[in-house]
Protein backbone atom coordinates (compact mmCIF):
# COMPACT_ATOMS: atom_id res chain seq x y z
CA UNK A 1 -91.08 -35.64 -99.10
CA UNK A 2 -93.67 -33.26 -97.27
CA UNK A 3 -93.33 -32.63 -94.09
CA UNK A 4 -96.71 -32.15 -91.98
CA UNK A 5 -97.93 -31.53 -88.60
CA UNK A 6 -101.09 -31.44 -86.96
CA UNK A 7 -102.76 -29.21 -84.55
CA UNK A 8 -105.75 -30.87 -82.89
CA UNK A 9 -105.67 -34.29 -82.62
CA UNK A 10 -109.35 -34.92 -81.67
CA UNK A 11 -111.35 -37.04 -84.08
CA UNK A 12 -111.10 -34.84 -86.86
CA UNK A 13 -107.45 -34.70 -86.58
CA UNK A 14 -107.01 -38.18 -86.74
CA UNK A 15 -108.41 -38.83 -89.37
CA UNK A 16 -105.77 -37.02 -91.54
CA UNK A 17 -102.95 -38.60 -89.46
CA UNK A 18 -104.42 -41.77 -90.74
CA UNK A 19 -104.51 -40.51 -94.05
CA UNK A 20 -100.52 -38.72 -94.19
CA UNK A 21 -98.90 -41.70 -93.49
CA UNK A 22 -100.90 -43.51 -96.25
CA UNK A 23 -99.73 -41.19 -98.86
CA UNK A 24 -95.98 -42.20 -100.06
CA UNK A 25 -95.27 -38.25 -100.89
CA UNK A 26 -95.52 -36.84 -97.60
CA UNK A 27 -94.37 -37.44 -93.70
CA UNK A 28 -95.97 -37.12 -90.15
CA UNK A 29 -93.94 -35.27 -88.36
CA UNK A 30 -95.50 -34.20 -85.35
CA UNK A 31 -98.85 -32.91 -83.30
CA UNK A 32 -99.48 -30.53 -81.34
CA UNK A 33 -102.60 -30.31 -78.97
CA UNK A 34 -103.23 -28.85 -75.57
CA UNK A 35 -104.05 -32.02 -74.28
CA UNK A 36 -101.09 -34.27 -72.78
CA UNK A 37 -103.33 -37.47 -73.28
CA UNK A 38 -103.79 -36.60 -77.62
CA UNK A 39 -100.68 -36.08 -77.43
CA UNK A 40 -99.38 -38.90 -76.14
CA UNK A 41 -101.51 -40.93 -78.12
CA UNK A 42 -99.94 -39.73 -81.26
CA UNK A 43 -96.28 -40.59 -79.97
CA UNK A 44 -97.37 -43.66 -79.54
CA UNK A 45 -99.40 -44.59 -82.29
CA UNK A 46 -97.42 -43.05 -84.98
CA UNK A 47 -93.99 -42.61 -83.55
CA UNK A 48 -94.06 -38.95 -84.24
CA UNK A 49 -92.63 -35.96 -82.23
CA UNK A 50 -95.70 -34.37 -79.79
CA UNK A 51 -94.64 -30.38 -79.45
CA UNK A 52 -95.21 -29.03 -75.63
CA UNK A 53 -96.08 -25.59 -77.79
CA UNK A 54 -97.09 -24.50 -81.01
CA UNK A 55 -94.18 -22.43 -81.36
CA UNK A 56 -92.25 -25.41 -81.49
CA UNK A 57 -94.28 -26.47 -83.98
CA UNK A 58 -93.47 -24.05 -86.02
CA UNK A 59 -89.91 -23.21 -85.80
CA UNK A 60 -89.19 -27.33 -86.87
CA UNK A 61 -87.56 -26.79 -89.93
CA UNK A 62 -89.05 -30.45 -91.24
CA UNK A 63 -92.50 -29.38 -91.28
CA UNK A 64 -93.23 -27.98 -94.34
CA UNK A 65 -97.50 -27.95 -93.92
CA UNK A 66 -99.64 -27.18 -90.91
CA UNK A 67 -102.97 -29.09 -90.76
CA UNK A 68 -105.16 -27.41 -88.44
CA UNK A 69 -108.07 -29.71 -87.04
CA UNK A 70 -108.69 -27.19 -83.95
CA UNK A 71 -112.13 -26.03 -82.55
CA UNK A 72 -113.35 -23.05 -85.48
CA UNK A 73 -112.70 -20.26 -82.99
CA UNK A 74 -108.87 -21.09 -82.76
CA UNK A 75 -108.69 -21.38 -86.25
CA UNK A 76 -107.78 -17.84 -87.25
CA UNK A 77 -104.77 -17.69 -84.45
CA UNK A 78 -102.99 -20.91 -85.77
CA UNK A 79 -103.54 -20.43 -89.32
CA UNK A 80 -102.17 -16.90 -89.04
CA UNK A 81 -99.04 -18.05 -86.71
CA UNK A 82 -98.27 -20.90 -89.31
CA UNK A 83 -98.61 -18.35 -92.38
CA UNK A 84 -96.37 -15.52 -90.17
CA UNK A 85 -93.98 -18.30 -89.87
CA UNK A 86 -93.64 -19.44 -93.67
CA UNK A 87 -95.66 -22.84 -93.62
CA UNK A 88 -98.35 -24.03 -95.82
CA UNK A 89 -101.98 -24.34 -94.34
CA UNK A 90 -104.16 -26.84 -94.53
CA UNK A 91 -107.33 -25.95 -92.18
CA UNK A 92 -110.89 -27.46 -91.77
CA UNK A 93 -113.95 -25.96 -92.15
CA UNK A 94 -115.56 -23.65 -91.51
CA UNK A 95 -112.54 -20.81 -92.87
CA UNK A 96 -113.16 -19.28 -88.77
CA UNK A 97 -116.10 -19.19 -86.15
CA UNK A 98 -116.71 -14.88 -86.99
CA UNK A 99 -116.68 -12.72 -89.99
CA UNK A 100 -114.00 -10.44 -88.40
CA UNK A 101 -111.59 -13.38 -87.78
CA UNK A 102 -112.04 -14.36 -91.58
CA UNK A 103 -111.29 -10.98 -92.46
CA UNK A 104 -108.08 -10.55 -90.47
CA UNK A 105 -106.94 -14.01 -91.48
CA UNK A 106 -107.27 -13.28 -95.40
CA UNK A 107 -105.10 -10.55 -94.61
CA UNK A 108 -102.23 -12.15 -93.03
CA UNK A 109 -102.55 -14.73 -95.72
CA UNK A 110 -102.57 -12.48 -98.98
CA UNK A 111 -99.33 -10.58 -97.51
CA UNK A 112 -97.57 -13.96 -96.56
CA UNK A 113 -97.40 -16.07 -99.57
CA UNK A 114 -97.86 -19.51 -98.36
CA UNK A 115 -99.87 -22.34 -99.61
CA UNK A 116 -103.87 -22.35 -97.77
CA UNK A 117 -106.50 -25.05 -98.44
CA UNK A 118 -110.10 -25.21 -97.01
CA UNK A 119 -111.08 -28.79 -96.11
CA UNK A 120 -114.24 -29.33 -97.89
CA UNK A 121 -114.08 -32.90 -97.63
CA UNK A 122 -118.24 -33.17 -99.53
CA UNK A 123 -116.30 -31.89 -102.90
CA UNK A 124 -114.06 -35.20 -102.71
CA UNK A 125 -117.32 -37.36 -101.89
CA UNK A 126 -117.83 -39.45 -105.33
CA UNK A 127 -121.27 -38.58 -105.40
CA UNK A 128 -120.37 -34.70 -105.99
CA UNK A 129 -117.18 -35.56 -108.10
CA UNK A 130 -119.92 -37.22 -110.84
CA UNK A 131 -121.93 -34.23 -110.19
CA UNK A 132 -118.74 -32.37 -111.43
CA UNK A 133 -118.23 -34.37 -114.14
CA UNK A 134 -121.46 -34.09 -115.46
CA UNK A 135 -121.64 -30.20 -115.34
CA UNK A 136 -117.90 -30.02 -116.89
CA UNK A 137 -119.01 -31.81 -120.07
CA UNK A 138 -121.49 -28.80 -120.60
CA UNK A 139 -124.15 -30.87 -121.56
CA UNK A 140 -126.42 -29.61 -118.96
CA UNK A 141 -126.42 -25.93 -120.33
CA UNK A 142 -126.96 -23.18 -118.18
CA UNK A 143 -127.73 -23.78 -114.36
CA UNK A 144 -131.38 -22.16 -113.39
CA UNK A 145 -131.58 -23.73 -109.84
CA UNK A 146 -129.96 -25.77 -107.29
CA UNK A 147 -131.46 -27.13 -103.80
CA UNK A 148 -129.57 -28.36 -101.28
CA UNK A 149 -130.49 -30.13 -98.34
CA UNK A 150 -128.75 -30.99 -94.63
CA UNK A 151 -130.82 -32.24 -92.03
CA UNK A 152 -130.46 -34.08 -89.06
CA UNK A 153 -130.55 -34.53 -85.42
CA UNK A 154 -127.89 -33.13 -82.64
CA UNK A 155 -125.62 -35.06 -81.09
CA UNK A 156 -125.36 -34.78 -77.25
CA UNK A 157 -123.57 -31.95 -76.13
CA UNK A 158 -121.87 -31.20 -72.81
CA UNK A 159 -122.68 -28.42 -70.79
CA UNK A 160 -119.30 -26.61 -71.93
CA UNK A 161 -119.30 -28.12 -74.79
CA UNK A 162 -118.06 -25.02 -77.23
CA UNK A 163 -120.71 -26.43 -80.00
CA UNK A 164 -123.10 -24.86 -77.88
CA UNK A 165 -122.16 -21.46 -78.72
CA UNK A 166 -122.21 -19.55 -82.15
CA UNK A 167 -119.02 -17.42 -81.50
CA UNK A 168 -116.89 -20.69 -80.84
CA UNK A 169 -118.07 -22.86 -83.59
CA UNK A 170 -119.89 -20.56 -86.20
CA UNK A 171 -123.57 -21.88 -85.85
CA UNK A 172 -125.28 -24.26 -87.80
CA UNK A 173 -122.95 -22.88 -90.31
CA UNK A 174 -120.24 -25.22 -88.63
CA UNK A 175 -121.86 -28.27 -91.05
CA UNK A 176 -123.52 -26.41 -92.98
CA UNK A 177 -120.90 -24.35 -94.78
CA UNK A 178 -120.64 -28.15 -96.70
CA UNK A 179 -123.49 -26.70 -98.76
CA UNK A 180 -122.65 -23.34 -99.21
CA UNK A 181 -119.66 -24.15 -100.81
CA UNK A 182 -121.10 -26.65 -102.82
CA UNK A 183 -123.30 -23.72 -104.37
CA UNK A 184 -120.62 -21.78 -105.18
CA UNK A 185 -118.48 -24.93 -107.05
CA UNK A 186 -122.01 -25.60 -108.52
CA UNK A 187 -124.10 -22.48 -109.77
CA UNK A 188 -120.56 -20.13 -109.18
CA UNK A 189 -120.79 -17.08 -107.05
CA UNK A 190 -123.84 -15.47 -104.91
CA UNK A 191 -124.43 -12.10 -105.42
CA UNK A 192 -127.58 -11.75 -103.17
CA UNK A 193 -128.56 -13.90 -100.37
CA UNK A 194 -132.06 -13.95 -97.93
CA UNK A 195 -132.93 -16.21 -95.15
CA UNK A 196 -134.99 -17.34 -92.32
CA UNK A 197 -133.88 -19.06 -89.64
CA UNK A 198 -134.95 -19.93 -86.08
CA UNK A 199 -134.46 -22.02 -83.06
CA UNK A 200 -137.50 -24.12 -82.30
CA UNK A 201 -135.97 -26.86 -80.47
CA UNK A 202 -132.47 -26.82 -78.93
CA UNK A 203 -132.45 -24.54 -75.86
CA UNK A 204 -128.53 -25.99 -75.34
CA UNK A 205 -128.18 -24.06 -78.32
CA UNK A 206 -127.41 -20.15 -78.29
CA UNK A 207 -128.22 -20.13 -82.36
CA UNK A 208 -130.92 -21.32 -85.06
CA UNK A 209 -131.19 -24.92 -85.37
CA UNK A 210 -133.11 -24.34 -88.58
CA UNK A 211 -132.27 -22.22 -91.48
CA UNK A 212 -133.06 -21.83 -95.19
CA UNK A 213 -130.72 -19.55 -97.18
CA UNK A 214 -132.17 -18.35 -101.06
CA UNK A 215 -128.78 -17.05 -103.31
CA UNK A 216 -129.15 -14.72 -106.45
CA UNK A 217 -125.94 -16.36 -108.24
CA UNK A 218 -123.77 -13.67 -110.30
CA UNK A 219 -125.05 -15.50 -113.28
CA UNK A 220 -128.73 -15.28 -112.43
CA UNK A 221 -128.90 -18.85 -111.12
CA UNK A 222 -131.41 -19.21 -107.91
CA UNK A 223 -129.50 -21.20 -104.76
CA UNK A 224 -131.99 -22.81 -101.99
CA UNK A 225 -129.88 -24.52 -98.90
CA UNK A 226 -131.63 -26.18 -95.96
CA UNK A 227 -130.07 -26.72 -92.91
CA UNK A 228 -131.88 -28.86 -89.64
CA UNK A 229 -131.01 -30.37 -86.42
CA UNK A 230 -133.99 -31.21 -85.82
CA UNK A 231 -134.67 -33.58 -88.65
CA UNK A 232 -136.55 -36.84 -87.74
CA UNK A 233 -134.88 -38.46 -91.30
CA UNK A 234 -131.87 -37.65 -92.20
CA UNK A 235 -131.55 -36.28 -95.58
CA UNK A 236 -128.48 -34.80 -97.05
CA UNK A 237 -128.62 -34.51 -100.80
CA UNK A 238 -129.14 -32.12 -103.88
CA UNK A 239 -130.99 -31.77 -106.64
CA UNK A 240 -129.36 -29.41 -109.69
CA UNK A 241 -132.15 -27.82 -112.53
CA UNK A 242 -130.29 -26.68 -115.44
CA UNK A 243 -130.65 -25.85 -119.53
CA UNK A 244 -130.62 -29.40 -120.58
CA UNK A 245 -131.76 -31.55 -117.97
CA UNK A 246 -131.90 -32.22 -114.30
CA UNK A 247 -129.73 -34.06 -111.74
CA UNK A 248 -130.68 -35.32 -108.52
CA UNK A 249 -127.72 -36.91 -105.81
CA UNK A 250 -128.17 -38.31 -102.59
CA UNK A 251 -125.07 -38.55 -100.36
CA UNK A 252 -126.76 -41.21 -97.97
CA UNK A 253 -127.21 -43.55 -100.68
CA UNK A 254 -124.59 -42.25 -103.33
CA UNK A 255 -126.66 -42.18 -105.86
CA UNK A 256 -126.79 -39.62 -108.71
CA UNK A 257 -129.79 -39.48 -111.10
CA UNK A 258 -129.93 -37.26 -114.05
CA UNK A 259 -132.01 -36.78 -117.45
CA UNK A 260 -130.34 -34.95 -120.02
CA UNK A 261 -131.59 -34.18 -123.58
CA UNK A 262 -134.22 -36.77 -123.01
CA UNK A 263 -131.65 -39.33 -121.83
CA UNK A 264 -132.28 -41.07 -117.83
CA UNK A 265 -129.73 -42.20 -116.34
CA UNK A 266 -128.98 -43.75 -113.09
CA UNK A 267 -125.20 -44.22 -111.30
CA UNK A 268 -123.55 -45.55 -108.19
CA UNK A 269 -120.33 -43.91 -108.24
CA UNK A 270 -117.73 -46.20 -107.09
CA UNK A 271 -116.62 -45.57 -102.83
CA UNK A 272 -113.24 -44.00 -102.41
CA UNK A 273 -112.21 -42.39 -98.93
CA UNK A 274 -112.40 -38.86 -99.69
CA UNK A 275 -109.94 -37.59 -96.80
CA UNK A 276 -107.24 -39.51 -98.14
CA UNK A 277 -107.67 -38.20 -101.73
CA UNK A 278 -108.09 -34.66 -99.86
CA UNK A 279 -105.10 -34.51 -98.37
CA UNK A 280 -103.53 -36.29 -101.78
CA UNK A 281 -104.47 -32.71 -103.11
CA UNK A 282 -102.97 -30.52 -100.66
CA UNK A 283 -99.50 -32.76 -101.01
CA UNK A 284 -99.91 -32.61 -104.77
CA UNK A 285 -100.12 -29.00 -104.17
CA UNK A 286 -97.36 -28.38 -101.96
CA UNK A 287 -95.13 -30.47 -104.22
CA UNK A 288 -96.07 -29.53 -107.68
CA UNK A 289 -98.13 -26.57 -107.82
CA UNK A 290 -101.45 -28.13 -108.68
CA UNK A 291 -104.21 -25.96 -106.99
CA UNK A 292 -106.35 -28.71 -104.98
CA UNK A 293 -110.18 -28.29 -105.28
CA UNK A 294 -110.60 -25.91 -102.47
CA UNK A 295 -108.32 -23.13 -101.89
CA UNK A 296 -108.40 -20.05 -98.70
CA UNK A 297 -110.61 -18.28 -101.71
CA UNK A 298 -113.41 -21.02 -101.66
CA UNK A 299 -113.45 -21.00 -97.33
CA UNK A 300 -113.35 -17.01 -97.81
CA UNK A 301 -116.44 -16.92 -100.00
CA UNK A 302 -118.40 -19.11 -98.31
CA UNK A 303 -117.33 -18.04 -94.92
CA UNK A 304 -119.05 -14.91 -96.72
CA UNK A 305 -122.12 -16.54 -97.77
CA UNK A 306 -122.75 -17.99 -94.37
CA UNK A 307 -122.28 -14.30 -92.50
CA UNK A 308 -124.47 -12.83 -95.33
CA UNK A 309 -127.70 -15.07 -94.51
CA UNK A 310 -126.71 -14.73 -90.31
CA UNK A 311 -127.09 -10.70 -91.40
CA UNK A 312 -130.42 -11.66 -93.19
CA UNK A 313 -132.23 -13.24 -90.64
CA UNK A 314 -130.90 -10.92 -87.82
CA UNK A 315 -132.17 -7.49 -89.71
CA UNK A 316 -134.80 -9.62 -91.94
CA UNK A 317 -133.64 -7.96 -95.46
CA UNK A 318 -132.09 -8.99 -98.28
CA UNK A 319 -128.19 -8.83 -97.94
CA UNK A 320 -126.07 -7.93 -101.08
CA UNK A 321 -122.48 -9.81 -101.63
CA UNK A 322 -119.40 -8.65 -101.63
CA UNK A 323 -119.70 -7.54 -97.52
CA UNK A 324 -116.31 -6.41 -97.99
């Protein structure tokens, strides 16, 4: 059995408590948050211990994997405490809120040893497992070009609200960083990366609430994400140009549409909930070795993708990867 606490037990964290004590391999053992009120509610709901501290968090011998489900900014400080102290990570995106914190962090995980997966959540969305599928059976050749797309509106934010501000929640990188790493699993690594950005409409905002990144991929491949929160229709969807043929998903509807080799083909992949299988993989992980889709490596790279284009539109040049 797997032991695992939580730190932050707002929305986010909640919805992997729901999902541990579904899965028959691992336990809830406890949560941790600064607020007396979450943490009551998790006593109470699940019947789990609620730590005053999150040392005592992490000197309980039964907890075996951290899930961190804080703010961005505090990332980077729990996930290095937990490492320091031996357990297994399991932290949301974005990797941190700053470059330097990523940087420090890698460190402190590299030396330590433990277990660390990135919750990209999108990669367990059925919609881009097809997309997987399809691209693993090599039938679509070569990948030329992929364009991504995530726009919306923003929701109402408080007047301390820490979404307000880029060095608390990394930007519009904070959803964003969906699609960046969905390049990477898709065309493989950037090697260049230019973009534009702006903020036309959110003065709440300190930060660009529109951006378009262009990737050089290592193997030549051509990456285009959008990213909007000012989008009268939501769109959030894909649309993948290889060798072979062409594929074309849509996360609203979950649809997938692809022609290969002269072949059309439309699919509705079948619903799953994609935090429980998620967290499936980081159990799977801690129990038999089995690297889970997204490891510290995948939030590291695309934590580095995302600082790359925040470079590019600051000094309006072309930024070249690795930045360290």
């Amino acid at each position: 059995m797997v032991g695992l606490a939580i730190v932050g037990f707002g929305s986010i964290g909640r919805e992997h408590a729901s999902s541990i004590v579904k899965l028959s391999e691992a336990e809830l053992v406890g949560v941790y948050d600064v607020s007396y009120e979450a943490r009551r509610f998790a006593r109470e709901k699940y019947g789990v211990k609620s730590y005053g501290k999150l040392e005592e968090l992490l000197r309980d011998p039964s907890v075996d994997g951290v899930v961190v489900c804080t703010p961005p900014y505090i990332h980077a400080e729990v996930c290095s405490k937990a490492a320091q102290a031996g357990k297994h990570v399991f932290c949301e995106k974005p990797l941190t809120a700053s470059w330097d914190d990523a940087l420090k962090l890698r460190d402190v995980v590299r030396s330590s040893g433990i277990k660390f997966m990135t919750g990209f959540v999108l990669r367990y969305f059925p919609v881009y497992v097809e997309v997987e599928k399809l691209l693993s059976t090599g039938k679509l050749g070569k990948v030329y070009s992929v364009l991504l797309t995530d726009a919306g509106g923003l929701y109402p934010l408080g007047a301390g609200d820490f979404r307000r501000f880029k060095r608390l929640n990394a930007g519009i990188g904070e959803q964003l960083i969906h699609e960046v790493d969905a390049l990477r699993f898709l065309a493989g690594d950037a090697a260049k990366v230019y973009a534009r950005g702006g903020r036309f409409k959110h003065e709440v905002l300190d930060y660009e609430d529109n951006i378009v990144i262009l990737a050089t991929m290592e193997n030549g491949a051509i990456g285009t994400i959008l990213g909007s929160l000012t989008a009268k229709l939501y769109r959030r969807d894909g649309y993948l140009i290889c060798e072979n043929g062409t594929v074309a998903f849509d996360l609203r509807n979950s649809t997938v549409e692809a022609r290969i080799d002269g072949e059309e083909f439309k699919v509705k992949p079948e619903r799953n909930n994609p935090f429980l299988d998620e967290m499936r993989d980081f159990v799977s992980w801690l129990k038999t070795g089995k690297k889970p889709k997204a490891t510290f490596e995948d939030g590291f790279k695309a934590q580095e993708i995302l600082e790359a284009a925040y470079r590019s539109i600051e000094e309006s040049r072309e930024v070249i990867l690795p930045l360290s």
